[in-house]
C-alpha atoms as a PDB file:
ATOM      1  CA  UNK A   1       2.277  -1.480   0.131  1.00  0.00           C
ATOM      2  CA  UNK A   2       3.440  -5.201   1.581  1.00  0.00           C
ATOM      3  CA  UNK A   3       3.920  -6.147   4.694  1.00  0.00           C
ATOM      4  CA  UNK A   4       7.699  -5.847   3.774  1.00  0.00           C
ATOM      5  CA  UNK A   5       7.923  -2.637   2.922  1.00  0.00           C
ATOM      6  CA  UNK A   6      11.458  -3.179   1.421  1.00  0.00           C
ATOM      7  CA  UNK A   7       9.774  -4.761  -1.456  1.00  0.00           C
ATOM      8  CA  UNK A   8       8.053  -1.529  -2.487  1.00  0.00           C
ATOM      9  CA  UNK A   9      11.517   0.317  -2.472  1.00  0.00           C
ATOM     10  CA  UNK A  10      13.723  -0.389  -5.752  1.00  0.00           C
ATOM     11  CA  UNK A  11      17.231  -1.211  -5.884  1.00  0.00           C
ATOM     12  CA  UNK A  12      16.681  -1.629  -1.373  1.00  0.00           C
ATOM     13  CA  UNK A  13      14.142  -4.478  -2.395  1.00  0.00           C
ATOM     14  CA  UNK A  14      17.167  -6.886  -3.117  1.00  0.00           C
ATOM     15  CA  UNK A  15      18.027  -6.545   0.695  1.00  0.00           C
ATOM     16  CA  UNK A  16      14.982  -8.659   1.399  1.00  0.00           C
ATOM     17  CA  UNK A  17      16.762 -11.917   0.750  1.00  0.00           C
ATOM     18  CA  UNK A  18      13.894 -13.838  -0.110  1.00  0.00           C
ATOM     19  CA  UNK A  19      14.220 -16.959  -2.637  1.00  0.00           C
ATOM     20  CA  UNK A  20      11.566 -17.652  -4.936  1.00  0.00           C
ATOM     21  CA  UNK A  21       8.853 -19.720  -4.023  1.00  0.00           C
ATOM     22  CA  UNK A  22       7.766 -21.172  -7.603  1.00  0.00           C
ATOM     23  CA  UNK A  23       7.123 -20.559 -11.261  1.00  0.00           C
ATOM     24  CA  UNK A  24       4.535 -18.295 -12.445  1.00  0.00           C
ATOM     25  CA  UNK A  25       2.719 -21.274 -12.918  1.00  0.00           C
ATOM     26  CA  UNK A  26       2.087 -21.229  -9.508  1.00  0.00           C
ATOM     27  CA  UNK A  27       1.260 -17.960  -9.143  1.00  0.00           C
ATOM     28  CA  UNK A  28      -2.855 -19.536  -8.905  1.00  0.00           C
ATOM     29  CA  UNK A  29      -1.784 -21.377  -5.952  1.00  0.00           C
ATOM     30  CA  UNK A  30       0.125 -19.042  -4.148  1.00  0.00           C
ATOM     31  CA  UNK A  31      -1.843 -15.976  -4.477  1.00  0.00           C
ATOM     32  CA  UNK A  32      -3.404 -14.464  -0.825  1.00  0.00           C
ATOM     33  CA  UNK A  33      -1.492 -11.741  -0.085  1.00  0.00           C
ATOM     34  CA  UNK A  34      -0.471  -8.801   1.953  1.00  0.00           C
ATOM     35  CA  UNK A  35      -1.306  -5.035   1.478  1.00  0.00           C
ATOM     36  CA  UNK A  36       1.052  -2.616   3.466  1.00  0.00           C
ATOM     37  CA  UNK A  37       1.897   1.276   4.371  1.00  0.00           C
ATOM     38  CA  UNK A  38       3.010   3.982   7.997  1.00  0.00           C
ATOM     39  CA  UNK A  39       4.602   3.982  11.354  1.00  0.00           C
ATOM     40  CA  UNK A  40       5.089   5.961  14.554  1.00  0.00           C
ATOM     41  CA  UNK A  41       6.245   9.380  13.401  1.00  0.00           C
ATOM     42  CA  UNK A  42       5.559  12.997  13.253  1.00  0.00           C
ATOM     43  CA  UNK A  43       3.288  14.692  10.317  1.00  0.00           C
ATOM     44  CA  UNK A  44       2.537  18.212   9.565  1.00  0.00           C
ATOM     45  CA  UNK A  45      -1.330  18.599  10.332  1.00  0.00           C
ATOM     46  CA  UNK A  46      -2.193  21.596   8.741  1.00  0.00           C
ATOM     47  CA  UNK A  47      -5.569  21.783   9.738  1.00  0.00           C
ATOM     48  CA  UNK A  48      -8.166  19.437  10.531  1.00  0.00           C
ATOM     49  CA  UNK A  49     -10.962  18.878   7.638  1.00  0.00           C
ATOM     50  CA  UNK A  50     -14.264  18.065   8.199  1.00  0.00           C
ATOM     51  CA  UNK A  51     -15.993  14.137   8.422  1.00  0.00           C
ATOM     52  CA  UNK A  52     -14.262  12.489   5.009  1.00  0.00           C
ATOM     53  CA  UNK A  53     -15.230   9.205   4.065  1.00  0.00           C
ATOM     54  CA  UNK A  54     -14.128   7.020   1.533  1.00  0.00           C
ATOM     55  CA  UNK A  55     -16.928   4.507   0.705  1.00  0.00           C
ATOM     56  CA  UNK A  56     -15.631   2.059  -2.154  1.00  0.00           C
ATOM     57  CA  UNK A  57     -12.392   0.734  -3.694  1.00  0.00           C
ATOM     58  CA  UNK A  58     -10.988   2.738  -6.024  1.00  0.00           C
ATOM     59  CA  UNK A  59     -10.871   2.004  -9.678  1.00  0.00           C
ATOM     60  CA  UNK A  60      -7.038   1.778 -10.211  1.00  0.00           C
ATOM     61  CA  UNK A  61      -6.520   1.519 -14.664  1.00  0.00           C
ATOM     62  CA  UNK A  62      -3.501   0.485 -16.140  1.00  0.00           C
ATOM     63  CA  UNK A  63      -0.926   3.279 -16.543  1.00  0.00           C
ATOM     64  CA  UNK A  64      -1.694   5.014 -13.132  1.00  0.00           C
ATOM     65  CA  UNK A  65       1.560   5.910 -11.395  1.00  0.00           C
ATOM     66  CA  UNK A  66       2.327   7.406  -7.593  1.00  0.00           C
ATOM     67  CA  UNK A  67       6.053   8.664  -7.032  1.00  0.00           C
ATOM     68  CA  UNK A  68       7.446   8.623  -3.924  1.00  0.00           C
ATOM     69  CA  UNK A  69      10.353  10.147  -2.058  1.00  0.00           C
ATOM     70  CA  UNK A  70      11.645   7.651   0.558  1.00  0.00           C
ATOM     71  CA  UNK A  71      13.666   7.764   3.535  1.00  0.00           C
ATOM     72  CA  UNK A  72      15.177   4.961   6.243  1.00  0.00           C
ATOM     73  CA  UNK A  73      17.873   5.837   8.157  1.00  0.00           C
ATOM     74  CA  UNK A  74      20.590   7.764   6.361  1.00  0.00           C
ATOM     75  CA  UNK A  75      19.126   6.255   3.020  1.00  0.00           C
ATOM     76  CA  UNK A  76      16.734   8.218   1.278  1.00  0.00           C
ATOM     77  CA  UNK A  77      15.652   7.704  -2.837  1.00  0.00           C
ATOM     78  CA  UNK A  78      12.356   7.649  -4.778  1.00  0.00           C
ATOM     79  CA  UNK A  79       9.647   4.752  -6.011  1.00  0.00           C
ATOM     80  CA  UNK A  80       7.602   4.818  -8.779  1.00  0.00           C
ATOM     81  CA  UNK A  81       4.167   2.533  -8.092  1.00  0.00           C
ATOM     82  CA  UNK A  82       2.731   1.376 -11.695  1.00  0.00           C
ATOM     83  CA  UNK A  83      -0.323  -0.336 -13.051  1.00  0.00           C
ATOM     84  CA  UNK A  84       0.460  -2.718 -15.544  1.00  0.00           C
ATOM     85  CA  UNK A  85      -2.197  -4.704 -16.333  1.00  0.00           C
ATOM     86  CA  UNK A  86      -5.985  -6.554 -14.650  1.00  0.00           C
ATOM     87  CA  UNK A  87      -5.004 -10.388 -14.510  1.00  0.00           C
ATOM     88  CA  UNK A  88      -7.493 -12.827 -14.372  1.00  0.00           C
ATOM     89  CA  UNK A  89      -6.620 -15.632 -11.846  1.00  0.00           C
ATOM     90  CA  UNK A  90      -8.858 -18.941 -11.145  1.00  0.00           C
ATOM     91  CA  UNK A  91     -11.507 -16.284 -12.062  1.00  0.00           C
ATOM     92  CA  UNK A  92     -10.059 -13.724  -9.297  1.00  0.00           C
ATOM     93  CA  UNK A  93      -9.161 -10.294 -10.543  1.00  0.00           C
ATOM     94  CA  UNK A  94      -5.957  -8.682  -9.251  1.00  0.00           C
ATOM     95  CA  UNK A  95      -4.399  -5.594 -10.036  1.00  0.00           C
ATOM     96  CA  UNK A  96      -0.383  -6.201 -11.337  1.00  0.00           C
ATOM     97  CA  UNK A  97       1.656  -3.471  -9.913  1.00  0.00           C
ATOM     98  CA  UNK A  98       4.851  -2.834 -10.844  1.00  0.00           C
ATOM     99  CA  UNK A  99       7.350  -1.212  -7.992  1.00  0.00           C
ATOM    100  CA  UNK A 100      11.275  -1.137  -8.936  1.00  0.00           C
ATOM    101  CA  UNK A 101      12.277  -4.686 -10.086  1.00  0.00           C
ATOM    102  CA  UNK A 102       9.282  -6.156  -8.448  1.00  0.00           C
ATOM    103  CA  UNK A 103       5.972  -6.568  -9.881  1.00  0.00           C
ATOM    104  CA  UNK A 104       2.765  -6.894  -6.533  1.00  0.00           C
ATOM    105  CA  UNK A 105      -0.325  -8.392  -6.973  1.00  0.00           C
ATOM    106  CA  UNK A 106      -3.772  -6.369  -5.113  1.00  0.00           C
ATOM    107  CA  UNK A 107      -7.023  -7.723  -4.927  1.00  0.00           C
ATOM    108  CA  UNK A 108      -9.310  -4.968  -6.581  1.00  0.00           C
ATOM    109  CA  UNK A 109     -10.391  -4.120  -3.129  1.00  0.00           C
ATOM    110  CA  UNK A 110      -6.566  -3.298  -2.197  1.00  0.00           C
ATOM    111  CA  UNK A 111      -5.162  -6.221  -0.881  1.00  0.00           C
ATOM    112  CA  UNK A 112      -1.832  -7.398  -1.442  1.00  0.00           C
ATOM    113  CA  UNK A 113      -1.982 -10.683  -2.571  1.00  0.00           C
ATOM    114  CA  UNK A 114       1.916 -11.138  -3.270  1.00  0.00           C
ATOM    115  CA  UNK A 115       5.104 -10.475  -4.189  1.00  0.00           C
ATOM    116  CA  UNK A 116       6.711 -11.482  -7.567  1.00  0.00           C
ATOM    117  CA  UNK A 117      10.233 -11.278  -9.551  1.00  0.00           C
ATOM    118  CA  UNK A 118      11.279 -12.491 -12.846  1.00  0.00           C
ATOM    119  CA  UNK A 119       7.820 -14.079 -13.233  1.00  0.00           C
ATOM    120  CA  UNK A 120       9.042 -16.165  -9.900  1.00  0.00           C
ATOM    121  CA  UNK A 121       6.533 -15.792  -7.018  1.00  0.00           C
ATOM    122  CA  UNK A 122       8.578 -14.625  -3.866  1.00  0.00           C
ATOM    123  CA  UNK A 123       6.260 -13.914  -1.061  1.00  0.00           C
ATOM    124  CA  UNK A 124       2.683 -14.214  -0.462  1.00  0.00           C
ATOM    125  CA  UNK A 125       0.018 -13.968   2.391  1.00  0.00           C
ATOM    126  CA  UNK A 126      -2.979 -16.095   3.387  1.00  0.00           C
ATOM    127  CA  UNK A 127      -5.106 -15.103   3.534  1.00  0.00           C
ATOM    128  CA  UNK A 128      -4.754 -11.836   1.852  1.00  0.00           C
ATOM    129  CA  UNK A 129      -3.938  -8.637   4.059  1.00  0.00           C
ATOM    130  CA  UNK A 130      -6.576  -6.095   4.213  1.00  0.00           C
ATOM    131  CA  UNK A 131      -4.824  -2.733   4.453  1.00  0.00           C
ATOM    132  CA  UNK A 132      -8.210  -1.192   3.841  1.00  0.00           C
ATOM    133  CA  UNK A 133     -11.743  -1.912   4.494  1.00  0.00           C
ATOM    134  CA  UNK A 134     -14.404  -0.290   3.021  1.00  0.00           C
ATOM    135  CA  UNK A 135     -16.008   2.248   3.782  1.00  0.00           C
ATOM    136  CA  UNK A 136     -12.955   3.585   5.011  1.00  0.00           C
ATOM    137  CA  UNK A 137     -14.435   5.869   7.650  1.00  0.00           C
ATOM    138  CA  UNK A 138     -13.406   7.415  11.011  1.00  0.00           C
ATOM    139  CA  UNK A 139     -13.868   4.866  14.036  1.00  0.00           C
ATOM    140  CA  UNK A 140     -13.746   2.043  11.720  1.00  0.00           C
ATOM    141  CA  UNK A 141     -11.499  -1.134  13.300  1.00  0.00           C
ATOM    142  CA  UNK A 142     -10.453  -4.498  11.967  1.00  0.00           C
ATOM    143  CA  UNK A 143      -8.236  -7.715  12.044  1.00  0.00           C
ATOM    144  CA  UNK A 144      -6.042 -10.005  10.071  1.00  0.00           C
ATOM    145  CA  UNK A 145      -4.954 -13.165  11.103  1.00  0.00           C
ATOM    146  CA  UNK A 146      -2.710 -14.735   8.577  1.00  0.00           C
ATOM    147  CA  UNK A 147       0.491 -16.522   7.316  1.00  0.00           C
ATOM    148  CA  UNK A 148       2.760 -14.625   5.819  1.00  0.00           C
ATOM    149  CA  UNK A 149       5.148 -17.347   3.613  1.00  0.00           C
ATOM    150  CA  UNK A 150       8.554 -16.850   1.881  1.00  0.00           C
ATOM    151  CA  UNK A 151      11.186 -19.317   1.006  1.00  0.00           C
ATOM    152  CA  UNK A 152      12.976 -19.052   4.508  1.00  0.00           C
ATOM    153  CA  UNK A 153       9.391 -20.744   6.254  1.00  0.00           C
ATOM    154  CA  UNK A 154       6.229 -19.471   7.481  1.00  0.00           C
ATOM    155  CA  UNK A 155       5.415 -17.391  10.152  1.00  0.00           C
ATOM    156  CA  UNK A 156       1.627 -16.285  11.757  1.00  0.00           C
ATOM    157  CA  UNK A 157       0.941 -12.339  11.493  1.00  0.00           C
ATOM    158  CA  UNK A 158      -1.653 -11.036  13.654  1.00  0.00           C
ATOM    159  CA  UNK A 159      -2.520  -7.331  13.049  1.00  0.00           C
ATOM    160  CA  UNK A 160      -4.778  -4.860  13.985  1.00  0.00           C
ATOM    161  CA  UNK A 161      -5.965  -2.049  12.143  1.00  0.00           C
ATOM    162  CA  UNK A 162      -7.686   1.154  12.948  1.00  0.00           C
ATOM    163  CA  UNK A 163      -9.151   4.424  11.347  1.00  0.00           C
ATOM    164  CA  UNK A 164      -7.947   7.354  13.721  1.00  0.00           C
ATOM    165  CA  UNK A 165      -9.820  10.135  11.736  1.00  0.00           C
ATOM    166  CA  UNK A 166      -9.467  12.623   8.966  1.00  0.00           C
ATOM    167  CA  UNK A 167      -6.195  14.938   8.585  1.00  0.00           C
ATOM    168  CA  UNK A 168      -4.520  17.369   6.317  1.00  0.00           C
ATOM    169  CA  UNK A 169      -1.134  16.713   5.131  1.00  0.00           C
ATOM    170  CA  UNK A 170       1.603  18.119   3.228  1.00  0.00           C
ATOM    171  CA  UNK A 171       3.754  16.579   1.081  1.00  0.00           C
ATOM    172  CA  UNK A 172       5.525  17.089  -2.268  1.00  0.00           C
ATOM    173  CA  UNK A 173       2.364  16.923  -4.456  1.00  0.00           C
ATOM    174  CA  UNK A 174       0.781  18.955  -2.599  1.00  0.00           C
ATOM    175  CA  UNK A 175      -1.538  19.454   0.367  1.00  0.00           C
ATOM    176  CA  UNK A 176      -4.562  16.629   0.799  1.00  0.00           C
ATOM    177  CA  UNK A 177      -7.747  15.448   3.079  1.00  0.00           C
ATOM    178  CA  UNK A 178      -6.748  11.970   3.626  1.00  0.00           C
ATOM    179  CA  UNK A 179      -8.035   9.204   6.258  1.00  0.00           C
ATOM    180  CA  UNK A 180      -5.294   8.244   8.547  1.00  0.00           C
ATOM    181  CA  UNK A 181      -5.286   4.097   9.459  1.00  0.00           C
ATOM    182  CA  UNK A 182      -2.712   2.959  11.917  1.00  0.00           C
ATOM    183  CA  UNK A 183      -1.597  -0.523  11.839  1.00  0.00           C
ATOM    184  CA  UNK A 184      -0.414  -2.225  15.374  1.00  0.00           C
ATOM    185  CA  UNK A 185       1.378  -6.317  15.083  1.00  0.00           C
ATOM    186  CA  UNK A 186       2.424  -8.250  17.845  1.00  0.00           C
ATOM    187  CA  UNK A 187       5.941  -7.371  17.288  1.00  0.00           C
ATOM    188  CA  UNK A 188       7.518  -4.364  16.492  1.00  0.00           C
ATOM    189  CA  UNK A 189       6.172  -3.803  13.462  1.00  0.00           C
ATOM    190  CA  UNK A 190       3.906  -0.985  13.099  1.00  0.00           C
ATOM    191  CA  UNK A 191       2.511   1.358  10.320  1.00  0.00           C
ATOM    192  CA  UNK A 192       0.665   4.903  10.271  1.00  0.00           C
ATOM    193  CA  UNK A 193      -0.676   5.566   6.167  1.00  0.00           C
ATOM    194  CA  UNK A 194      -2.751   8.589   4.845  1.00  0.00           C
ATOM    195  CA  UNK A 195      -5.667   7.363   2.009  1.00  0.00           C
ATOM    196  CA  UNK A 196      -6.686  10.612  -0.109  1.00  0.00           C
ATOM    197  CA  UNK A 197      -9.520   9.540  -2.336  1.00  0.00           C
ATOM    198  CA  UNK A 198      -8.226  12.465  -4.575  1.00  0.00           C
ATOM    199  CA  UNK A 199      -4.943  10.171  -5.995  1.00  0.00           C
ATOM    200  CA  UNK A 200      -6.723   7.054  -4.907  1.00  0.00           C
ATOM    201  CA  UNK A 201      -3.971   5.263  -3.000  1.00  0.00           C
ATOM    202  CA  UNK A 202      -1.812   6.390   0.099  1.00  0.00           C
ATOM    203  CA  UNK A 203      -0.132  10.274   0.295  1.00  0.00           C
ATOM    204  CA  UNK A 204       1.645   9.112   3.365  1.00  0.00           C
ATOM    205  CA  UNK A 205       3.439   6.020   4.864  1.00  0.00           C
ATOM    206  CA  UNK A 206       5.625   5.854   7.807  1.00  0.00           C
ATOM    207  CA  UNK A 207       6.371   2.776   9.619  1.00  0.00           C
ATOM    208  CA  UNK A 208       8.820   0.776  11.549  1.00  0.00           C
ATOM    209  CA  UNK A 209      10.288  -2.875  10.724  1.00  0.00           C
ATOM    210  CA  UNK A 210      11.728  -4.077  14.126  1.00  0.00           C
ATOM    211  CA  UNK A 211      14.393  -1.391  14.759  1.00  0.00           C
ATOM    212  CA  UNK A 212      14.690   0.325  11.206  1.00  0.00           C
ATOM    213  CA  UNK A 213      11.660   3.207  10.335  1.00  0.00           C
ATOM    214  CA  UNK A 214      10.907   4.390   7.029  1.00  0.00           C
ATOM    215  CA  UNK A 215       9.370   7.364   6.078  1.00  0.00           C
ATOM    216  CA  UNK A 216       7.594   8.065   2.359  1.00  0.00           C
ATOM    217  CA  UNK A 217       5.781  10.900   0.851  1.00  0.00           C
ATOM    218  CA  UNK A 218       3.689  11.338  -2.324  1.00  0.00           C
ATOM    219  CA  UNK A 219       5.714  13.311  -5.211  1.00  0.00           C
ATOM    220  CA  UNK A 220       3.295  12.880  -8.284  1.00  0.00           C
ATOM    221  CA  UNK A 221       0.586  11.347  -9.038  1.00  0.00           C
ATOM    222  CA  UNK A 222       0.063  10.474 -12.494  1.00  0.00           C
ATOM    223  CA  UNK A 223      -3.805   9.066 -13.426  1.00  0.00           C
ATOM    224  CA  UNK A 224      -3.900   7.395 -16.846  1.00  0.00           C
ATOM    225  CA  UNK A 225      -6.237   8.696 -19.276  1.00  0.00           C
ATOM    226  CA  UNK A 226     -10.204   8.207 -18.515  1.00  0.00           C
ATOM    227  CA  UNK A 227     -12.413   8.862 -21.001  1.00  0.00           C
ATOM    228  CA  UNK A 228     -14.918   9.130 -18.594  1.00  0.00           C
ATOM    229  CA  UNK A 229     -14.348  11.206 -15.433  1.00  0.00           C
ATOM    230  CA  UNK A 230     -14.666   9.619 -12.307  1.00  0.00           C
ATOM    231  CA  UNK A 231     -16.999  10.161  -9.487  1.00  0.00           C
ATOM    232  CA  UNK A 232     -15.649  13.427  -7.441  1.00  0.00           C
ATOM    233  CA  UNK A 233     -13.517  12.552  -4.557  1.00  0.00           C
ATOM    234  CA  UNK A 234     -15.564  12.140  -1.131  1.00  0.00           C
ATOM    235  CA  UNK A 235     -13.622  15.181   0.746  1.00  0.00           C
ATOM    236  CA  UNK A 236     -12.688  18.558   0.301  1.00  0.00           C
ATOM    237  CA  UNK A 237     -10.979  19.555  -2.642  1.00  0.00           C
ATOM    238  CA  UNK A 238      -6.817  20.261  -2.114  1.00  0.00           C
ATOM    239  CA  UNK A 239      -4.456  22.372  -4.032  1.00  0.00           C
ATOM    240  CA  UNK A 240      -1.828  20.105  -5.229  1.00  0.00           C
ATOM    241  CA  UNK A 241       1.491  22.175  -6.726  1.00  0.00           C
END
């Protein structure tokens, strides 16, 4: 997730247009980034599951994978989201995710810190976006006030971000208890996204980007090995096909 979603999309990333904004040698200095995911659109609420909470980050390991099925417009395609690796920066931790040709830096508690290509830092936030806040519970509001920075300038983003409540949703992978967050700007930008705890990132994510809105739904999910299971998801359990 990124406050451009376009980034997060393969081969439609290059449409961004974005220069680079240094080496990776800069990467320490430019680091404070953005976190993004869904806007205004219809879901299929299958039923409504009891009071699910999600009280911590989760653990993310290298090797996890989420695949997505995408649609904008009369576009449509498929992601893959990948952990690569835990960097170590001026003795902050960040998760390196790669998505299509572009590799996205998240602060272990989930927010993105920036956007990077050929080792070339291309877009970053400051301070970094917080997509989630944990616990992420129902009634449960926040606020970002940042600058969002490319190589076209800098701009002020000013965001709002609320937990609506618990839902059921259907998608690809199957049917999951998630926490639905809807993100409101001062533009036209805005963003509903589905957390299950079960895959430990988003299910769900539609959203708008002035007068374009994008649509994308969990396929797989694809945990890397763990030797030792993790602690059982805080909701009810879902049938995934």
């Amino acid at each position: 997730m990124c406050d451009d979603w376009r980034v997060m999309v393969g081969a439609r990333s290059a449409g961004l247009g974005h220069h680079v904004l240094g080496s990776a040698g800069f990467i320490a200095l430019v680091l404070a980034g953005c976190v993004a995911p869904a806007g205004p659109a219809a879901v299929t609420e299958v039923s409504q599951p009891g009071p699910i909470k999600a009280s911590a980050p989760p653990e993310w390991r290298p090797g996890d994978q989420w695949v997505y099925t995408w649609t904008s417009g009369s576009n449509s395609g498929t992601k893959t989201v990948e952990v690569l690796e835990i960097r170590e920066i001026n003795t902050i931790s960040f998760y390196l995710v790669k998505v299509g040709e572009a590799e996205q830096f998240y602060t272990k508690d989930l927010q993105w810190a920036a956007s990077m290509r050929d080792g070339k830092v291309q877009t970053r936030m400051s301070p970094p976006q917080p997509w989630f806040v944990w616990p992420l519970e129902s009634g449960r509001h926040w606020t970002h006030r940042g600058t969002y920075e490319d190589t076209s300038g800098k701009s002020a983003r000013n965001d709002s971000f609320s937990v609506v409540g618990a839902e059921v949703v259907e998608v690809p992978a199957g049917r999951f208890s998630a926490v639905k967050v809807v993100r409101e700007t001062d533009s036209r930008d805005s963003d509903q996204y589905w957390y299950a705890p079960e895959v430990r990132f988003y299910v769900k994510w539609v959203g708008r980007r002035g007068g374009e809105q994008f649509e994308e739904n969990l396929r797989e999910y694809r945990p890397a090995q763990r030797l030792i299971p993790g602690p059982v998801p805080s909701g009810p359990p879902s049938t995934t096909k």
